[in-house]
N, C-alpha and C. Protein backbone atom coordinates (compact mmCIF):
# COMPACT_ATOMS: atom_id res chain seq x y z
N UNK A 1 105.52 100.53 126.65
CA UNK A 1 105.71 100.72 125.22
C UNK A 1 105.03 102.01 124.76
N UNK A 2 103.73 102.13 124.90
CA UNK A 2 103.00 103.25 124.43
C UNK A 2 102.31 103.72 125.62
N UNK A 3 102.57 105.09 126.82
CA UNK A 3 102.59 105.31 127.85
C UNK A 3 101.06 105.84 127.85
N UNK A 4 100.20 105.43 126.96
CA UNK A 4 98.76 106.14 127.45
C UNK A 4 97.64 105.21 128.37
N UNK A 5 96.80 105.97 128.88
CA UNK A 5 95.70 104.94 129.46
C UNK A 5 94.97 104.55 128.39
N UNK A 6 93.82 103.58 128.95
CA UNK A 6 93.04 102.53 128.19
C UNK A 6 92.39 103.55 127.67
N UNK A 7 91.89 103.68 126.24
CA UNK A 7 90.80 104.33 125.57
C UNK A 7 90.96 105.70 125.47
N UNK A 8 92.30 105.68 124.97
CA UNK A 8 92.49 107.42 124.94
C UNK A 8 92.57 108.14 123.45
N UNK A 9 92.29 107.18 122.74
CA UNK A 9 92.51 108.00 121.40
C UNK A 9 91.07 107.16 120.55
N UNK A 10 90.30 108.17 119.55
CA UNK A 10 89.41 107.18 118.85
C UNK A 10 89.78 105.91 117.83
N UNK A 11 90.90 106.58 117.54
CA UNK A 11 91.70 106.10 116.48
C UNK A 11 93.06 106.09 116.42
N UNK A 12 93.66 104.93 116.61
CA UNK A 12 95.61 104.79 116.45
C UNK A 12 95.70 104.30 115.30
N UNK A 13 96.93 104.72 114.58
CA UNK A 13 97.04 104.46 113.30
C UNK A 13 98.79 104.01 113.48
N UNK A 14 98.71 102.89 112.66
CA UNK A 14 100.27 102.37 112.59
C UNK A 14 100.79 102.12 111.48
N UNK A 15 101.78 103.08 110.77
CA UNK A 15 102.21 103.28 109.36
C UNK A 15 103.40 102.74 109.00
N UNK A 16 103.41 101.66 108.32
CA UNK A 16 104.97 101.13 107.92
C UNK A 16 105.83 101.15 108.82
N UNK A 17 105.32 100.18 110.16
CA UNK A 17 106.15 99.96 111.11
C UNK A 17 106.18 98.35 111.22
N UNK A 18 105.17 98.23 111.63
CA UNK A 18 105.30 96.64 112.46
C UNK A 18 106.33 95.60 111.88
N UNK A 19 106.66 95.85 110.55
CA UNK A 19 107.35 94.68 109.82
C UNK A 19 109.08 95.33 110.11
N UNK A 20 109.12 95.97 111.38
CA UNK A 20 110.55 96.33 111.50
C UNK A 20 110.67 96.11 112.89
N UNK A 21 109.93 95.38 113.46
CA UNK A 21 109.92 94.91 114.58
C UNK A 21 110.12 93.41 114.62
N UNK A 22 110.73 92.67 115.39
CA UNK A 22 110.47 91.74 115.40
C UNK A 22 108.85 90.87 115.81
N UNK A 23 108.66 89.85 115.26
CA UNK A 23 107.12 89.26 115.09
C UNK A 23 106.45 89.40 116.47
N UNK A 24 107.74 89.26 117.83
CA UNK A 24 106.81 88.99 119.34
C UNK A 24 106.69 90.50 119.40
N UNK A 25 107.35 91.41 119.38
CA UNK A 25 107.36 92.61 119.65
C UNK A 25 106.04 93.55 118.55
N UNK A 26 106.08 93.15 117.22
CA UNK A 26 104.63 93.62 116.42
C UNK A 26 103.38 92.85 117.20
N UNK A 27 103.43 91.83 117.30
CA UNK A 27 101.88 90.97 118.49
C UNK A 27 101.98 92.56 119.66
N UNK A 28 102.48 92.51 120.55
CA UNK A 28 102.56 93.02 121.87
C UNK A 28 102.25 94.72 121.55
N UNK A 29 102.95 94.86 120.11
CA UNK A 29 102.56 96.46 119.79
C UNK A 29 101.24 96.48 119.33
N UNK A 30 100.83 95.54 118.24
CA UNK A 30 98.75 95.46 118.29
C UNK A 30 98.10 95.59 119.60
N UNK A 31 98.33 94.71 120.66
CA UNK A 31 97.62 94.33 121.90
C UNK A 31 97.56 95.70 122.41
N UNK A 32 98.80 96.56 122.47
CA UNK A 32 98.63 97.78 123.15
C UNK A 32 97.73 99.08 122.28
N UNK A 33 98.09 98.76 120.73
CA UNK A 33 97.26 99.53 120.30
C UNK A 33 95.42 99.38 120.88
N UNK A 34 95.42 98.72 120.54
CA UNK A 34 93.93 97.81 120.68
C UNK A 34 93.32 98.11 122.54
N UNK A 35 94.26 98.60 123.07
CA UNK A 35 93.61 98.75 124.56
C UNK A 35 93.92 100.21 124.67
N UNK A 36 94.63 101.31 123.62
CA UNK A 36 94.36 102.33 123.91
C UNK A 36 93.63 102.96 122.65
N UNK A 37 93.07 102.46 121.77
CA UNK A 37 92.17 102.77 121.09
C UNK A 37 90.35 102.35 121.45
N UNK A 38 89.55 103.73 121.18
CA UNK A 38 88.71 103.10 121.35
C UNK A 38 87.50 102.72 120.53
N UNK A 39 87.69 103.46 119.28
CA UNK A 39 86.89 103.15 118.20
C UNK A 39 87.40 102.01 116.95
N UNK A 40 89.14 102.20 116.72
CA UNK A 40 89.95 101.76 115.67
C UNK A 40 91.46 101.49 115.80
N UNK A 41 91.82 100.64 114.74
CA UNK A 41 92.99 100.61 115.35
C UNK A 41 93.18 100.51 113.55
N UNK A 42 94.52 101.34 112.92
CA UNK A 42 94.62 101.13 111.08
C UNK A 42 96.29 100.75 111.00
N UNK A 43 96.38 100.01 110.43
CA UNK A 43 97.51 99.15 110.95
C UNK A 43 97.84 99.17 109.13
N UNK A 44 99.14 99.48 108.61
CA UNK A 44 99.48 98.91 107.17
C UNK A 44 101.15 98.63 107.17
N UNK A 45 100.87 98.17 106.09
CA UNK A 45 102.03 96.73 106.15
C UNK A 45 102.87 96.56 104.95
N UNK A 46 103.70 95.94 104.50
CA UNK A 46 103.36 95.09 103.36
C UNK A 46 103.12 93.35 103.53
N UNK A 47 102.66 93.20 102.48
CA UNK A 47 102.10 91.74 102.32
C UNK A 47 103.65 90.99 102.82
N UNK A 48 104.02 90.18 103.21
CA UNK A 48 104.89 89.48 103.08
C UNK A 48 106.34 89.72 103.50
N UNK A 49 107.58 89.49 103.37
CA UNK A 49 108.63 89.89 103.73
C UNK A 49 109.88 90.71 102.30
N UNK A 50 109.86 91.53 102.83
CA UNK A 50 110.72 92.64 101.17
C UNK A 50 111.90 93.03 102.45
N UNK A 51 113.18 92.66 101.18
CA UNK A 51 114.34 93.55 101.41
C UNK A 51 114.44 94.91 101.97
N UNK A 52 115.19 95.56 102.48
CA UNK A 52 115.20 96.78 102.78
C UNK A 52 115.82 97.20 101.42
N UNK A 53 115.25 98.30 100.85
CA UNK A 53 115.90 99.19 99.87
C UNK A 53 117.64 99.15 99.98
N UNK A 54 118.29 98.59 98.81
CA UNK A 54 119.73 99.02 99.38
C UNK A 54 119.90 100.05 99.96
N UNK A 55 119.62 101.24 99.18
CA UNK A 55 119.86 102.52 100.16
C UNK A 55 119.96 102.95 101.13
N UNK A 56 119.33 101.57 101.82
CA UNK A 56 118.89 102.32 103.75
C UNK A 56 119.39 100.77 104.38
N UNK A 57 120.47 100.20 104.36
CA UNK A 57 121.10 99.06 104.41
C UNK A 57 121.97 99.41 105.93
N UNK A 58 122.65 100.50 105.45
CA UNK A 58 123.38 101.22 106.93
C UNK A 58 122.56 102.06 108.16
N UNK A 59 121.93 101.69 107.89
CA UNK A 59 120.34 102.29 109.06
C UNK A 59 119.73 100.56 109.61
N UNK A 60 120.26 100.41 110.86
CA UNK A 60 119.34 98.74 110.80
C UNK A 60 118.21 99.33 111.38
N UNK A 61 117.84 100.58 111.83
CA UNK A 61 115.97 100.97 112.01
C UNK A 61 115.15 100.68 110.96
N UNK A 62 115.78 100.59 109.62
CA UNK A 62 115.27 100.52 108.54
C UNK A 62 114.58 98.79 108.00
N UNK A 63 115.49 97.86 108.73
CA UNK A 63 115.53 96.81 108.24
C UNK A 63 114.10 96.23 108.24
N UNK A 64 113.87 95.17 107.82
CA UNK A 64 112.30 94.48 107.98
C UNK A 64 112.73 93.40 108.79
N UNK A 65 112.38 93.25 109.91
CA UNK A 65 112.58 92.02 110.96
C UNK A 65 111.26 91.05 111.39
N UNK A 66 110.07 91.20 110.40
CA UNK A 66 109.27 90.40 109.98
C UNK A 66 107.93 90.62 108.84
N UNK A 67 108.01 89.09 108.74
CA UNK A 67 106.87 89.41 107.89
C UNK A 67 105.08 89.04 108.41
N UNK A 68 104.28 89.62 107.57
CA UNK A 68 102.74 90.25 108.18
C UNK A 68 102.17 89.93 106.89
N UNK A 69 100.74 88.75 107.16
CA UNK A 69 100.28 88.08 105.86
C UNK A 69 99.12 88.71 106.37
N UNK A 70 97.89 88.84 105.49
CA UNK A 70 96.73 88.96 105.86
C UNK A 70 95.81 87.69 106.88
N UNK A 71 96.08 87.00 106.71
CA UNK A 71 94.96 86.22 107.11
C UNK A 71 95.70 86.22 108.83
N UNK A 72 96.79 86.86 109.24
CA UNK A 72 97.11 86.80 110.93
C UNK A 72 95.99 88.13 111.50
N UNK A 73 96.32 89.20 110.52
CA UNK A 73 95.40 90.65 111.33
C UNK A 73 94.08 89.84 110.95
N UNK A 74 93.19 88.99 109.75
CA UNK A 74 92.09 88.78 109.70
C UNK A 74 91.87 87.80 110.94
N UNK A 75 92.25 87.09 111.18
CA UNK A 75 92.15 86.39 112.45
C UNK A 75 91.70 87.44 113.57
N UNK A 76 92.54 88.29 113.86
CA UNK A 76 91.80 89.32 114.97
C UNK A 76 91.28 90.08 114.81
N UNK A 77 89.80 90.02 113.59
CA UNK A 77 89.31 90.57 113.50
C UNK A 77 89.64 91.77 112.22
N UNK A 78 90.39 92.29 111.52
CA UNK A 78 90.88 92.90 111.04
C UNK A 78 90.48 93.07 109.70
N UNK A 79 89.44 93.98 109.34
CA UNK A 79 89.50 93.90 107.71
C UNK A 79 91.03 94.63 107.11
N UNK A 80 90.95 93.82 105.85
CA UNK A 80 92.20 93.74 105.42
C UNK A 80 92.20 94.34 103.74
N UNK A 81 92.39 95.60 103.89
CA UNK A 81 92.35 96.10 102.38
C UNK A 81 93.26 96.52 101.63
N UNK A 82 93.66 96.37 100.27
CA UNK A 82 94.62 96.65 99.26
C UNK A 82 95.78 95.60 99.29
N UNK A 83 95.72 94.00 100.00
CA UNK A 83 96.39 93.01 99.83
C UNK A 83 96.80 92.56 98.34
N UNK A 84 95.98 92.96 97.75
CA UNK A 84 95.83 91.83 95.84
C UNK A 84 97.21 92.30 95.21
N UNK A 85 97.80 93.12 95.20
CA UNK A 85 99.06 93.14 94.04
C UNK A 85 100.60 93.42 94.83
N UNK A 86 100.46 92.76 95.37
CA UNK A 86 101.80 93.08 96.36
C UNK A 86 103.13 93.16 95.56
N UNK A 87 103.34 91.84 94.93
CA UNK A 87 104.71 91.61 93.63
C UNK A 87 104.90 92.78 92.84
N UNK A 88 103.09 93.62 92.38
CA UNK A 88 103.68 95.08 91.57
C UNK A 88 103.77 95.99 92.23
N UNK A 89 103.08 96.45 93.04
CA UNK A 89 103.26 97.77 94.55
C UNK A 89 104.48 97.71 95.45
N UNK A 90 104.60 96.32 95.96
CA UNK A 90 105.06 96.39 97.11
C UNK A 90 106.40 96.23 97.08
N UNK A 91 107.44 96.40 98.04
CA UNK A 91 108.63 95.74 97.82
C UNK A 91 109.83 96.68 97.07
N UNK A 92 111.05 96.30 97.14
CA UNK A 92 112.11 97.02 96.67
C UNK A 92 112.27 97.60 95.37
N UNK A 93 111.15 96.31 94.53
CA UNK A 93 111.31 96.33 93.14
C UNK A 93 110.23 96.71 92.76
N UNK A 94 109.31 97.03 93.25
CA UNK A 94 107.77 97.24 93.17
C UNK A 94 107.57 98.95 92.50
N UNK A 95 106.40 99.11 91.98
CA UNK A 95 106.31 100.48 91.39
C UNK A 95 105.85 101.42 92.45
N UNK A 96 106.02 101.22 93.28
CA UNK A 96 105.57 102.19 94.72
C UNK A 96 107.10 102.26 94.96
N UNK A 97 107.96 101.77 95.03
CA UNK A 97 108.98 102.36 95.26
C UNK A 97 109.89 103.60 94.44
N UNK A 98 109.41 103.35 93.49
CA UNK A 98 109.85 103.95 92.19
C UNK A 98 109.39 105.62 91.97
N UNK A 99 108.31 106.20 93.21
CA UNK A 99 107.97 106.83 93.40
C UNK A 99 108.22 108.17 94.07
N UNK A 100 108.06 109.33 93.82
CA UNK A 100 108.76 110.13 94.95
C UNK A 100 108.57 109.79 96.62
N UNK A 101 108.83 110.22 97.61
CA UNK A 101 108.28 110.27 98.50
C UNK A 101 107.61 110.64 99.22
N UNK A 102 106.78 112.05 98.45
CA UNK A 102 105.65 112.29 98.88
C UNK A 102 104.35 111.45 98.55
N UNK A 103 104.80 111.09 96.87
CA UNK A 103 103.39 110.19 96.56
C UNK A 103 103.14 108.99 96.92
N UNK A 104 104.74 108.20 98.11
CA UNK A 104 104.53 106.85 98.26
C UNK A 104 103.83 106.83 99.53
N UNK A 105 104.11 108.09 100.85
CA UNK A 105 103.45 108.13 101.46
C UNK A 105 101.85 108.62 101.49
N UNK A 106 101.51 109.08 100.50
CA UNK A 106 100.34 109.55 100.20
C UNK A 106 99.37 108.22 99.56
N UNK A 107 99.72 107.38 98.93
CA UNK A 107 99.60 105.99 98.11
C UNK A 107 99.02 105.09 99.77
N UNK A 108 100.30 105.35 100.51
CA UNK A 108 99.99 104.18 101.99
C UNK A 108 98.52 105.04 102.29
N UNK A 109 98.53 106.51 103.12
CA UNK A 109 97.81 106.75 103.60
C UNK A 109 96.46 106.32 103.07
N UNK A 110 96.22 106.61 101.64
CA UNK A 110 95.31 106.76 100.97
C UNK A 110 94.51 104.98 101.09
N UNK A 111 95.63 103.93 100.66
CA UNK A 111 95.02 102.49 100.55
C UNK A 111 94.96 102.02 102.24
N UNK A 112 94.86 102.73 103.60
CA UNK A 112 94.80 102.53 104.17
C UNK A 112 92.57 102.23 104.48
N UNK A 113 92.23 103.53 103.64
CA UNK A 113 91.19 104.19 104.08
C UNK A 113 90.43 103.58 102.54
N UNK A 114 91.14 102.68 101.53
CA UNK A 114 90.09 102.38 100.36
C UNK A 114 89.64 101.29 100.54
């Protein structure tokens, strides 16, 4: 999946992916993060399961093929930050979408690290 040896990066970072994977395939993509990281592993999400934007309907890379609650990454350890307003941020209908796309990716990066 991810062709590096054990402990090769201080820090892997995983950005608005896992919830387009299916659930066995996001597990198996943590596990590998987690054995080639060796300080961190920053993983973001959204809370729960959201539509794909109509817009990107004819792209199935786009689709969400699961959903990612907090308390599964807190289980392994995982602090878990900027969970609280998902219904207004998150999601198709959410005010993060409503956003250009520089500031929505700038919004993820940013609540990754608050």
């Amino acid at each position: 999946m991810l062709p590096f040896k054990p402990k090769s990066f201080d820090i892997v970072f995983c950005g608005q992916l896992i919830e387009h994977l299916e659930k066995e395939d996001g597990w198996k993509l943590i596990t590998r993060m987690e054995e080639i990281a060796r300080k961190q592993v920053i993983i973001t999400t959204p809370v729960g399961m959201y539509k794909t934007v109509t817009k990107h309907r004819d792209n199935p890379y786009l689709e969400h093929k699961s959903a990612w609650h907090p308390d599964e990454l807190k289980a392994l350890g995982y602090k878990v930050r900027g969970s609280g307003l998902p219904n207004i941020i998150g999601g198709s209908q959410g005010l993060i979408s409503r956003l250009p796309g520089v500031v929505r990716m700038l919004w993820f990066i940013l609540s990754a690290f608050g």
